[in-house]
PDB file of N, CA and C in Angstrom:
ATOM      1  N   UNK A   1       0.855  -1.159   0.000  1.00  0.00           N
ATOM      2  CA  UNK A   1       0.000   0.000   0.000  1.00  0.00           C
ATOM      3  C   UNK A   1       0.909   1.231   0.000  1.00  0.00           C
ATOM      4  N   UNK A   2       0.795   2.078  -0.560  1.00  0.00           N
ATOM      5  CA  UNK A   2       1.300   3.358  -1.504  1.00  0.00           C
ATOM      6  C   UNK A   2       0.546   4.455  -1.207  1.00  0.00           C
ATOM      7  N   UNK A   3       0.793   5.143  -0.584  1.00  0.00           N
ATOM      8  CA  UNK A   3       0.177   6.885  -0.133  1.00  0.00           C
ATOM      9  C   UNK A   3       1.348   7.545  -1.203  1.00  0.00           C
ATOM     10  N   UNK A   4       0.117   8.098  -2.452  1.00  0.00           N
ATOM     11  CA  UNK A   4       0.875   8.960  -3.816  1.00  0.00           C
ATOM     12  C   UNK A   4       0.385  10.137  -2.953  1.00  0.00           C
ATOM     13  N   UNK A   5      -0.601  10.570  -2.742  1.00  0.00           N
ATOM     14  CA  UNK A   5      -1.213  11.988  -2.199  1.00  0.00           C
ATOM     15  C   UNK A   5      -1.936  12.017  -1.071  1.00  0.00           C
ATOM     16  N   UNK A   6      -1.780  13.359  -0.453  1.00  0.00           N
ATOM     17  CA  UNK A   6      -2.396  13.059   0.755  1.00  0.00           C
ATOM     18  C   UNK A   6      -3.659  12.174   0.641  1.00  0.00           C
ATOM     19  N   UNK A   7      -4.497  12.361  -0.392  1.00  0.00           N
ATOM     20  CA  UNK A   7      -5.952  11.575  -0.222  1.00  0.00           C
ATOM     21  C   UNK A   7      -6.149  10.435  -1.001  1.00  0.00           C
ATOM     22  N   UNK A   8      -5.397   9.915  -1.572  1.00  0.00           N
ATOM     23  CA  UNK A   8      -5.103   9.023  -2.553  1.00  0.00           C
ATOM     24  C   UNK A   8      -4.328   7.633  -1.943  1.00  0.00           C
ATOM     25  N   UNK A   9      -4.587   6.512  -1.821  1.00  0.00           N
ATOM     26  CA  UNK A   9      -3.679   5.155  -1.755  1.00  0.00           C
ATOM     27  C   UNK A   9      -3.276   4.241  -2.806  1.00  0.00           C
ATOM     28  N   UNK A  10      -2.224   4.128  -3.251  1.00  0.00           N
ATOM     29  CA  UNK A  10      -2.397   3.002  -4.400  1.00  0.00           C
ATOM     30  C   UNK A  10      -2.587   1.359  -3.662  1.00  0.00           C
ATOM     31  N   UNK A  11      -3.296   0.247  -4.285  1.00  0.00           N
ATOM     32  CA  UNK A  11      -3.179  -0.959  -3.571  1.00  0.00           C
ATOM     33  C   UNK A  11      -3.603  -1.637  -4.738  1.00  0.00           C
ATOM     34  N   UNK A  12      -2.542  -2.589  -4.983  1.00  0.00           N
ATOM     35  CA  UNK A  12      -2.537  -4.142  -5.782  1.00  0.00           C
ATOM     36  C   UNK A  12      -3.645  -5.321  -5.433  1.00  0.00           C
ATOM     37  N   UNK A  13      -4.003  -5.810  -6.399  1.00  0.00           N
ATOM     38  CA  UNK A  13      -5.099  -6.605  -6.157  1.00  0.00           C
ATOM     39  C   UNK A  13      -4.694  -7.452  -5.110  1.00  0.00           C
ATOM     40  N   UNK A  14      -3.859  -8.215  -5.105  1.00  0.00           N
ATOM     41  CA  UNK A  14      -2.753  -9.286  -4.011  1.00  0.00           C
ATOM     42  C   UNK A  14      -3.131  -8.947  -2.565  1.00  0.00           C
ATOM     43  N   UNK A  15      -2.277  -7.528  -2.691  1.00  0.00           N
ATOM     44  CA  UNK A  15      -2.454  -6.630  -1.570  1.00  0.00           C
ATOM     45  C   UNK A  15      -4.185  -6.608  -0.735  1.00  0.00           C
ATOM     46  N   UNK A  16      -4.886  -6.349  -2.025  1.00  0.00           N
ATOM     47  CA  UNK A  16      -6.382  -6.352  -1.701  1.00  0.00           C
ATOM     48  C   UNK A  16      -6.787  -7.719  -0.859  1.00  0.00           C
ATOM     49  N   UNK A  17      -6.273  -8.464  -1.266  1.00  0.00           N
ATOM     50  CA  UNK A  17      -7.199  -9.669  -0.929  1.00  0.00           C
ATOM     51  C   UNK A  17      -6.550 -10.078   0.406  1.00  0.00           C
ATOM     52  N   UNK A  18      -5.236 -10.046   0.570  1.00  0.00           N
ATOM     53  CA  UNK A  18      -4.621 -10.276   2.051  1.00  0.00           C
ATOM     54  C   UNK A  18      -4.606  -9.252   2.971  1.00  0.00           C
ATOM     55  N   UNK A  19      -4.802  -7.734   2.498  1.00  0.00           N
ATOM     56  CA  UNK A  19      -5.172  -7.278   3.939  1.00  0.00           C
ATOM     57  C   UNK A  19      -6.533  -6.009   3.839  1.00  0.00           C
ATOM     58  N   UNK A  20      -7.399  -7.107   3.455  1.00  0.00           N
ATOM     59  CA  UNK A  20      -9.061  -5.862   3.156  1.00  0.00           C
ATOM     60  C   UNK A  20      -9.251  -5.068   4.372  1.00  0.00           C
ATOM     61  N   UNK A  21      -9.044  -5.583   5.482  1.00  0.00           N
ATOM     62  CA  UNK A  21      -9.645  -4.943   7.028  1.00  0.00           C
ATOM     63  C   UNK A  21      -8.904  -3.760   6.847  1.00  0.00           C
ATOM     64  N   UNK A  22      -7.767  -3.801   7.262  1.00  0.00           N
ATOM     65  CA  UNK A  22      -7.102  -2.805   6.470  1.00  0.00           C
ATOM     66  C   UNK A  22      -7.226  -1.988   5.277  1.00  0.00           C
ATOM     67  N   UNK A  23      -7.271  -2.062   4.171  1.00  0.00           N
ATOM     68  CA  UNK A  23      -8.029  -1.011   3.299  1.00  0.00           C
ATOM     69  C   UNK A  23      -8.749  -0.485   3.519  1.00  0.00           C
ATOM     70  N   UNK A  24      -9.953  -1.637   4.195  1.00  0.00           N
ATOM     71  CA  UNK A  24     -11.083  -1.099   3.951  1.00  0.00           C
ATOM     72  C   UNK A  24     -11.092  -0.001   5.337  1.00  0.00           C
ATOM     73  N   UNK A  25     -10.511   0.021   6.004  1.00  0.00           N
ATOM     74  CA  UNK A  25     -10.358   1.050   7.672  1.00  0.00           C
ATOM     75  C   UNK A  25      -9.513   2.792   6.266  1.00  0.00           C
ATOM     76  N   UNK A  26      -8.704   2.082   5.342  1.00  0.00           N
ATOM     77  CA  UNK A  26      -8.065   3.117   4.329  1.00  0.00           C
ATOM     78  C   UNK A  26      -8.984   3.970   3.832  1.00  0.00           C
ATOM     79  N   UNK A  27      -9.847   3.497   3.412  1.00  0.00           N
ATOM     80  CA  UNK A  27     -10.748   4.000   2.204  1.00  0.00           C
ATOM     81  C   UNK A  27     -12.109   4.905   3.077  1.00  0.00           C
ATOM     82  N   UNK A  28     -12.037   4.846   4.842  1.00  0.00           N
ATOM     83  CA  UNK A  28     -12.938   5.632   5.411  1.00  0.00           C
ATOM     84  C   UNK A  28     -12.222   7.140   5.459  1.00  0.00           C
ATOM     85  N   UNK A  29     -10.848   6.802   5.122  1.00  0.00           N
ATOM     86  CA  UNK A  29      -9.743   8.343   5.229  1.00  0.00           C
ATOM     87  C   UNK A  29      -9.274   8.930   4.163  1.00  0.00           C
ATOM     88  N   UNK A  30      -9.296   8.157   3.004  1.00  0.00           N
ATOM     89  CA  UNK A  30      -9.152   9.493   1.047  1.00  0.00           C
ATOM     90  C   UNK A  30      -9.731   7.550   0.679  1.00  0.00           C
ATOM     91  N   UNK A  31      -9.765   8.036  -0.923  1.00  0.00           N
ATOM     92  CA  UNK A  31      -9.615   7.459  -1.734  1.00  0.00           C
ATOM     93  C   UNK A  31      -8.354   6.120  -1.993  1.00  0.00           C
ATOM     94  N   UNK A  32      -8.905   4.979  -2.603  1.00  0.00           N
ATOM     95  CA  UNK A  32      -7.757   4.117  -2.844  1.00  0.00           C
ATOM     96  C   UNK A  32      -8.037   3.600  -4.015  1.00  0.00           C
ATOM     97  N   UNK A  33      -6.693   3.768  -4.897  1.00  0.00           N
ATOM     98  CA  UNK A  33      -7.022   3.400  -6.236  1.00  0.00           C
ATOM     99  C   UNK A  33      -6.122   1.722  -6.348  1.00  0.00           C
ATOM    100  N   UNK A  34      -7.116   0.946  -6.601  1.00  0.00           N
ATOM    101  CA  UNK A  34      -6.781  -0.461  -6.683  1.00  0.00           C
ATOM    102  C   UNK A  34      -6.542  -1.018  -7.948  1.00  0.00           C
ATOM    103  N   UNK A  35      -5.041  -1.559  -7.988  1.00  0.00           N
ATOM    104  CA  UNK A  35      -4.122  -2.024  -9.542  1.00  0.00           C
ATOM    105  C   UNK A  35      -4.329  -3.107  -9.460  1.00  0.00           C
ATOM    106  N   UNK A  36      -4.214  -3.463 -10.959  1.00  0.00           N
ATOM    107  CA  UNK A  36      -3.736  -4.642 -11.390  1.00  0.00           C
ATOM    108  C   UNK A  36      -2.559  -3.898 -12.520  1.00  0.00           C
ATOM    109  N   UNK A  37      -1.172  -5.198 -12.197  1.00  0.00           N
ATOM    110  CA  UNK A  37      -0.155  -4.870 -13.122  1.00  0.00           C
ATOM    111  C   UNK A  37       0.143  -3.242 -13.042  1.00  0.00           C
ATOM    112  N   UNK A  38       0.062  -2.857 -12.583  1.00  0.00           N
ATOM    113  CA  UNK A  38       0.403  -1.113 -12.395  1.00  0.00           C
ATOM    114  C   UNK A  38      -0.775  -0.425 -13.280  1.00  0.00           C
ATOM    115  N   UNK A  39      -1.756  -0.997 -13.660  1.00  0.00           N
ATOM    116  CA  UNK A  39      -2.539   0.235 -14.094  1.00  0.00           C
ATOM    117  C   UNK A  39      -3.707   0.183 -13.028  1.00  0.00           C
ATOM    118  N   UNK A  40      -4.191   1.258 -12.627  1.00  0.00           N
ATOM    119  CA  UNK A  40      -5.644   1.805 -11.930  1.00  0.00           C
ATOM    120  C   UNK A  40      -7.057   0.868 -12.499  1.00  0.00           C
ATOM    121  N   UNK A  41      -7.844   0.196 -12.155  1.00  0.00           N
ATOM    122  CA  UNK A  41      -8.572  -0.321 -12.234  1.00  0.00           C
ATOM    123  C   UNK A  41      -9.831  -0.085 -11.643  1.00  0.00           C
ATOM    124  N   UNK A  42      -9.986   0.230 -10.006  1.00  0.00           N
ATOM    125  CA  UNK A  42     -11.254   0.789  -9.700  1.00  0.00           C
ATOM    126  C   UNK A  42     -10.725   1.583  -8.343  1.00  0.00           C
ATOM    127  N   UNK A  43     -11.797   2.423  -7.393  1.00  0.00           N
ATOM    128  CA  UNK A  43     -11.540   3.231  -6.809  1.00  0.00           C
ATOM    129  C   UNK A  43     -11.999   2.656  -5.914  1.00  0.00           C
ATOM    130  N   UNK A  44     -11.728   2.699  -4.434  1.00  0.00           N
ATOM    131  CA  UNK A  44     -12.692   2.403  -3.318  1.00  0.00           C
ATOM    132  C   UNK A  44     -12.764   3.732  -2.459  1.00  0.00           C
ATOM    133  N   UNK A  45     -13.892   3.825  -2.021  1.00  0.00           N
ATOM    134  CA  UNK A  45     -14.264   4.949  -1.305  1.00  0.00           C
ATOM    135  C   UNK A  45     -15.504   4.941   0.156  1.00  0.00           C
ATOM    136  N   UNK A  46     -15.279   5.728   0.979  1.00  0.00           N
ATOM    137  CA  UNK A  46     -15.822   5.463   1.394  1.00  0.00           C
ATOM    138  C   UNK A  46     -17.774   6.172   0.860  1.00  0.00           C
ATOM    139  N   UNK A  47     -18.942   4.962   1.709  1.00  0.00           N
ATOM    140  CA  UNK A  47     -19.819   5.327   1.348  1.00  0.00           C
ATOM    141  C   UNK A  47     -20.307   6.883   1.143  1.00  0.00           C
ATOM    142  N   UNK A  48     -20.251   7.349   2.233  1.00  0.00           N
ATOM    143  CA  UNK A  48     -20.272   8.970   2.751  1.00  0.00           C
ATOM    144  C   UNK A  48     -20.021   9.728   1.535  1.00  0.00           C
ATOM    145  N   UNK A  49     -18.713   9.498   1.258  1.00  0.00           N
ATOM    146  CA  UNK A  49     -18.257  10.535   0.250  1.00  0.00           C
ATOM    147  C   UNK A  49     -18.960   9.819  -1.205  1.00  0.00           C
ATOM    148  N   UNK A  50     -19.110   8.380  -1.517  1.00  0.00           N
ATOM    149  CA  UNK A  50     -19.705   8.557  -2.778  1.00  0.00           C
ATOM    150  C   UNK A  50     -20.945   9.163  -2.839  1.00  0.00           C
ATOM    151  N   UNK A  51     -21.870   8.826  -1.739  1.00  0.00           N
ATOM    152  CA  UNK A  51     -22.812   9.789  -1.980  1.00  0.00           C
ATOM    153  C   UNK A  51     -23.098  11.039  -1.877  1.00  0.00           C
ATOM    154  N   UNK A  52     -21.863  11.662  -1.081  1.00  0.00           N
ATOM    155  CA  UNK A  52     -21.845  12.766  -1.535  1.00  0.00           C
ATOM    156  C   UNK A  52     -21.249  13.349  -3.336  1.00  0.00           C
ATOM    157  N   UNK A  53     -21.026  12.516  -3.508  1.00  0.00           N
ATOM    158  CA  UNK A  53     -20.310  12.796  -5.087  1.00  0.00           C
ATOM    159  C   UNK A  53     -21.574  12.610  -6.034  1.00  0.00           C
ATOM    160  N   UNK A  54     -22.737  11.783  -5.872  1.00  0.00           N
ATOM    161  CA  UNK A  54     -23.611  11.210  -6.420  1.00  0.00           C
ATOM    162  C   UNK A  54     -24.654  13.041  -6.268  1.00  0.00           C
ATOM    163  N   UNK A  55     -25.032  13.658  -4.797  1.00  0.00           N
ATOM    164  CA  UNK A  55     -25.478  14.247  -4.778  1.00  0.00           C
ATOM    165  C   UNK A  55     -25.406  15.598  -5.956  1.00  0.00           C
ATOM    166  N   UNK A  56     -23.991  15.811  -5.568  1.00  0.00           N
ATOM    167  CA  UNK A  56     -22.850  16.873  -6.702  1.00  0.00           C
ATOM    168  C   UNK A  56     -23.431  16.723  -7.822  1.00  0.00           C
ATOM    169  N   UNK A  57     -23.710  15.502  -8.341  1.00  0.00           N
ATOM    170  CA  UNK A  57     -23.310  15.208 -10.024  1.00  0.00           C
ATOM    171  C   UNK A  57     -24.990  15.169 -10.392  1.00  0.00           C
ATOM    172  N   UNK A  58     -25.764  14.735  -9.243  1.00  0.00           N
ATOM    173  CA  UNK A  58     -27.233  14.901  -9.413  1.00  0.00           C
ATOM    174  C   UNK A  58     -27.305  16.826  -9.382  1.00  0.00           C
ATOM    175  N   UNK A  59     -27.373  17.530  -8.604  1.00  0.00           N
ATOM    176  CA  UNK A  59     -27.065  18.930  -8.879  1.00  0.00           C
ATOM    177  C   UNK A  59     -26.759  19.503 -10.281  1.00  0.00           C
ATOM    178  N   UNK A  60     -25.590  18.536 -10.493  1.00  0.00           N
ATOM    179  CA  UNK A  60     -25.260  19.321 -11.989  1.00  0.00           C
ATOM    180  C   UNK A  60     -25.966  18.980 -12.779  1.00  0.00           C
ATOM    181  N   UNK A  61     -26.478  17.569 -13.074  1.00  0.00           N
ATOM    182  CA  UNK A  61     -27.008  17.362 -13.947  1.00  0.00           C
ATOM    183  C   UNK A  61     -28.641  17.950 -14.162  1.00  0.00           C
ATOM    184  N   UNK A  62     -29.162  18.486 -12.823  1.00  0.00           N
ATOM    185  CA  UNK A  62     -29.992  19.304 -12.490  1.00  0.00           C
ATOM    186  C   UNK A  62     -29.913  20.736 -13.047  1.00  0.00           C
ATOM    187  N   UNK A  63     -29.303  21.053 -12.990  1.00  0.00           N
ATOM    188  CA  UNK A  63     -28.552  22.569 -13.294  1.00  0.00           C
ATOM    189  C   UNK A  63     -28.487  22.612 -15.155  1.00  0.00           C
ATOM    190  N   UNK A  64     -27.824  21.154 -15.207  1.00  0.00           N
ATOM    191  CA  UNK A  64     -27.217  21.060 -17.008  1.00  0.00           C
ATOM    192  C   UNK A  64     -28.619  21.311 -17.796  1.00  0.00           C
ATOM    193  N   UNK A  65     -29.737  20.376 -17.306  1.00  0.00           N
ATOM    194  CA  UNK A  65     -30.911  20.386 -17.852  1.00  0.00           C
ATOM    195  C   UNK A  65     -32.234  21.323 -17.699  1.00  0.00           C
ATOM    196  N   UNK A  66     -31.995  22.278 -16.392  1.00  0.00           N
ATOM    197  CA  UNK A  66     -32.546  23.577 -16.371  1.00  0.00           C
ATOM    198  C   UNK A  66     -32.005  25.051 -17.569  1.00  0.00           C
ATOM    199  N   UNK A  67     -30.417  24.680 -18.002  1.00  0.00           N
ATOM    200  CA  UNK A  67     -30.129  25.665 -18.724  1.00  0.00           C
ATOM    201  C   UNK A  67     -30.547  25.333 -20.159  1.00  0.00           C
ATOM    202  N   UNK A  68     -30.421  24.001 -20.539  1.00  0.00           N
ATOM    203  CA  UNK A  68     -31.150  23.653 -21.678  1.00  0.00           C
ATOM    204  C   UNK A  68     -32.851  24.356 -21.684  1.00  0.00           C
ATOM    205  N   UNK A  69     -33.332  23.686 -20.607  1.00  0.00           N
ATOM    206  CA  UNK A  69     -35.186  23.930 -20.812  1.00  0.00           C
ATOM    207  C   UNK A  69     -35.163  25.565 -21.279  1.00  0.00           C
ATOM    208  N   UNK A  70     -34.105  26.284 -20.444  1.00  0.00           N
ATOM    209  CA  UNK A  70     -34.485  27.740 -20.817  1.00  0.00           C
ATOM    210  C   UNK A  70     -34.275  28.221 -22.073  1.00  0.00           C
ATOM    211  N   UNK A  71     -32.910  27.527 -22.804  1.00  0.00           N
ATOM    212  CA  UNK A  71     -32.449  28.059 -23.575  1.00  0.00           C
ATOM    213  C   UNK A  71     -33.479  27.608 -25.282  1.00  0.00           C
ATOM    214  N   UNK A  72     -34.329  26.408 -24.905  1.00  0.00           N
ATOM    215  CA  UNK A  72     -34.971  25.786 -25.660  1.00  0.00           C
ATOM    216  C   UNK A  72     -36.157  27.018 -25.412  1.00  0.00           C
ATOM    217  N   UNK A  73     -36.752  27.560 -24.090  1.00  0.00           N
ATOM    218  CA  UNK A  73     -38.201  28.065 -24.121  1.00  0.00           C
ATOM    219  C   UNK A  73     -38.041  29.626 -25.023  1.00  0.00           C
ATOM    220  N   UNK A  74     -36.357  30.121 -24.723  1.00  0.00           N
ATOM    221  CA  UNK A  74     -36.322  31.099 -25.521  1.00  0.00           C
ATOM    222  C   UNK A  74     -36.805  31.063 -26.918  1.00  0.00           C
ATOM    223  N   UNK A  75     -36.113  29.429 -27.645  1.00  0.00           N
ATOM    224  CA  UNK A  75     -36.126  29.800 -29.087  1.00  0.00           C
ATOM    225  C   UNK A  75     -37.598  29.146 -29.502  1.00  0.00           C
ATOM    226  N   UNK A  76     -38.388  29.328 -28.363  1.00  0.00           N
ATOM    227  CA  UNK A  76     -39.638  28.586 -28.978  1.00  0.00           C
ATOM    228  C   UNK A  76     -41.036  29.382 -29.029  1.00  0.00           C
ATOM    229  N   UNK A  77     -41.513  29.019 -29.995  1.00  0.00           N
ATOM    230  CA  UNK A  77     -42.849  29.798 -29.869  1.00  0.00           C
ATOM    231  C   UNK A  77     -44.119  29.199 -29.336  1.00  0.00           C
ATOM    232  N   UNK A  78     -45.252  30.451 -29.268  1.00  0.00           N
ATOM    233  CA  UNK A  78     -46.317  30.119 -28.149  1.00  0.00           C
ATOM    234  C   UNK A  78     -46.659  28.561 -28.823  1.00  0.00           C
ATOM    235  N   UNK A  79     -46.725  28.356 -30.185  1.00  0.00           N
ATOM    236  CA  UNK A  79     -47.648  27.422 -31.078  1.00  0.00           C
ATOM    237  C   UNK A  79     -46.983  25.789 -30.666  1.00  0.00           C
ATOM    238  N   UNK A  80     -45.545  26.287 -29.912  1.00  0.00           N
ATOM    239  CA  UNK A  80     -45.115  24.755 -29.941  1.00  0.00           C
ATOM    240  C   UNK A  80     -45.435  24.293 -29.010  1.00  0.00           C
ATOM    241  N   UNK A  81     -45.924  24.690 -27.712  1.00  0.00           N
ATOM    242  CA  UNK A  81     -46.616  24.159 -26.714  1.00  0.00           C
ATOM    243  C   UNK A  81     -48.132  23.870 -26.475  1.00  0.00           C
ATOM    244  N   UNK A  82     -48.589  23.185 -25.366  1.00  0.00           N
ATOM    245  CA  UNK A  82     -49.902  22.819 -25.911  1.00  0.00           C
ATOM    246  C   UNK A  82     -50.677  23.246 -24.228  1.00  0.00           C
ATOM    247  N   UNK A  83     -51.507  23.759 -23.801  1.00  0.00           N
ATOM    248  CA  UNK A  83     -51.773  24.403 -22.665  1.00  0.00           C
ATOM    249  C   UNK A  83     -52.498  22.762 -21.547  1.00  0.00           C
ATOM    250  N   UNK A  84     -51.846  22.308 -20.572  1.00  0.00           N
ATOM    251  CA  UNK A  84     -52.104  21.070 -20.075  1.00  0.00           C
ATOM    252  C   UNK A  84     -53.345  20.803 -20.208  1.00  0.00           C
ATOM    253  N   UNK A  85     -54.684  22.143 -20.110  1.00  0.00           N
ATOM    254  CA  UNK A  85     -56.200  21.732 -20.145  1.00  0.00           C
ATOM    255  C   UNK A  85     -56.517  20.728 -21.531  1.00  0.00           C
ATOM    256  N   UNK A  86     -56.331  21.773 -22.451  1.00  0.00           N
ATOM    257  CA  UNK A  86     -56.180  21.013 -24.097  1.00  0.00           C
ATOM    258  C   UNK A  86     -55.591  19.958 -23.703  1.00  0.00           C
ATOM    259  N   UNK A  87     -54.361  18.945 -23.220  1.00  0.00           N
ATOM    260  CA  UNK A  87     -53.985  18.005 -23.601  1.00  0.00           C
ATOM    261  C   UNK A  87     -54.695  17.038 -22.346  1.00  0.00           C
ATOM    262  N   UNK A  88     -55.740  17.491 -21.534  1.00  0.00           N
ATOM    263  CA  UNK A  88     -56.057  16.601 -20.336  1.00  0.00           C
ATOM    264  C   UNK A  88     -57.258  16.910 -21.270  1.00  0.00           C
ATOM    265  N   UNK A  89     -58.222  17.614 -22.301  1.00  0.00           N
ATOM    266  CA  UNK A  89     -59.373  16.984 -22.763  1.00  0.00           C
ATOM    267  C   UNK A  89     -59.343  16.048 -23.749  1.00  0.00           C
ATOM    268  N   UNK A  90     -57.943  16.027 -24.898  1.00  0.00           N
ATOM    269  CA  UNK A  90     -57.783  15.302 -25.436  1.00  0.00           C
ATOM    270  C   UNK A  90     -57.393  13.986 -25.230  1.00  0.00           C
ATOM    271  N   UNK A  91     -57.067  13.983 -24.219  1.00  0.00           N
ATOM    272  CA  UNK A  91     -56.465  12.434 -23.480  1.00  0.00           C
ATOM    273  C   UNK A  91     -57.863  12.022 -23.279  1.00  0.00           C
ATOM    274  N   UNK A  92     -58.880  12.493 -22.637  1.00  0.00           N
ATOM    275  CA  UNK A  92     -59.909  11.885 -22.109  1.00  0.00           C
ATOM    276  C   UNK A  92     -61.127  11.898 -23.035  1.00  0.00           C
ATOM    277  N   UNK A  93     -60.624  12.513 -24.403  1.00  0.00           N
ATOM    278  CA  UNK A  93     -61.573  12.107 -25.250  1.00  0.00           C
ATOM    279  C   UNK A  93     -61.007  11.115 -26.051  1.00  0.00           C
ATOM    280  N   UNK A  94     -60.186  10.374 -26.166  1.00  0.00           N
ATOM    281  CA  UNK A  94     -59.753   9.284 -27.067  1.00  0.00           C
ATOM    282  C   UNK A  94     -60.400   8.061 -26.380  1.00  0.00           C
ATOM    283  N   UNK A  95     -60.908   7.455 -27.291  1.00  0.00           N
ATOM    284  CA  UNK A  95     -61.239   5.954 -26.968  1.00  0.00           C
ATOM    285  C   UNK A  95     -60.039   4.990 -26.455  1.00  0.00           C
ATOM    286  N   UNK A  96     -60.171   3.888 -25.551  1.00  0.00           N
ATOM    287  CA  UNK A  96     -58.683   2.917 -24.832  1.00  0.00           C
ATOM    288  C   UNK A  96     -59.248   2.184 -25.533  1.00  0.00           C
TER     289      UNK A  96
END
């Protein structure tokens, strides 16, 4: 096990499997990026922080798709929308 950065651990699969208690006590304090053959393969983290990362990326992607809706309502006219009453009488006048 390999401390590259303060928040960062490197650990070999080998490594993984003979001392997990250990990692896994690692991965409640930064990030650990777990090799095979010297390349990076997956990350372990603790829960806490992925969901905090999950929250982040839900935000943005919140954010990404509010600047679209606007930028779409600008270039659109009244005719392309349909007023919900109109589309709740037409729903309920179609035959199932």
């Amino acid at each position: 096990m390999i401390t590259v950065k303060e928040d960062t651990t490197l650990v070999g699969i080998s490594e993984l499997r003979t001392n997990i208690d250990k990692i896994l006590e690692e991965s409640k304090k930064h990030k650990v990026l777990i090799e095979r053959r010297n390349k990076p393969v997956a990350v372990l983290l603790a829960v806490e922080r992925y969901n905090e990362i999950e929250e982040i990326l839900d935000l943005l992607e919140d954010t990404a798709l509010g600047f679209l809706a606007k930028e779409r309502e600008s270039k659109s006219k009244p005719s392309d929308y349909l007023d919900i009453h109109v589309a709740e009488k037409k729903i309920k006048g179609k035959p199932r």
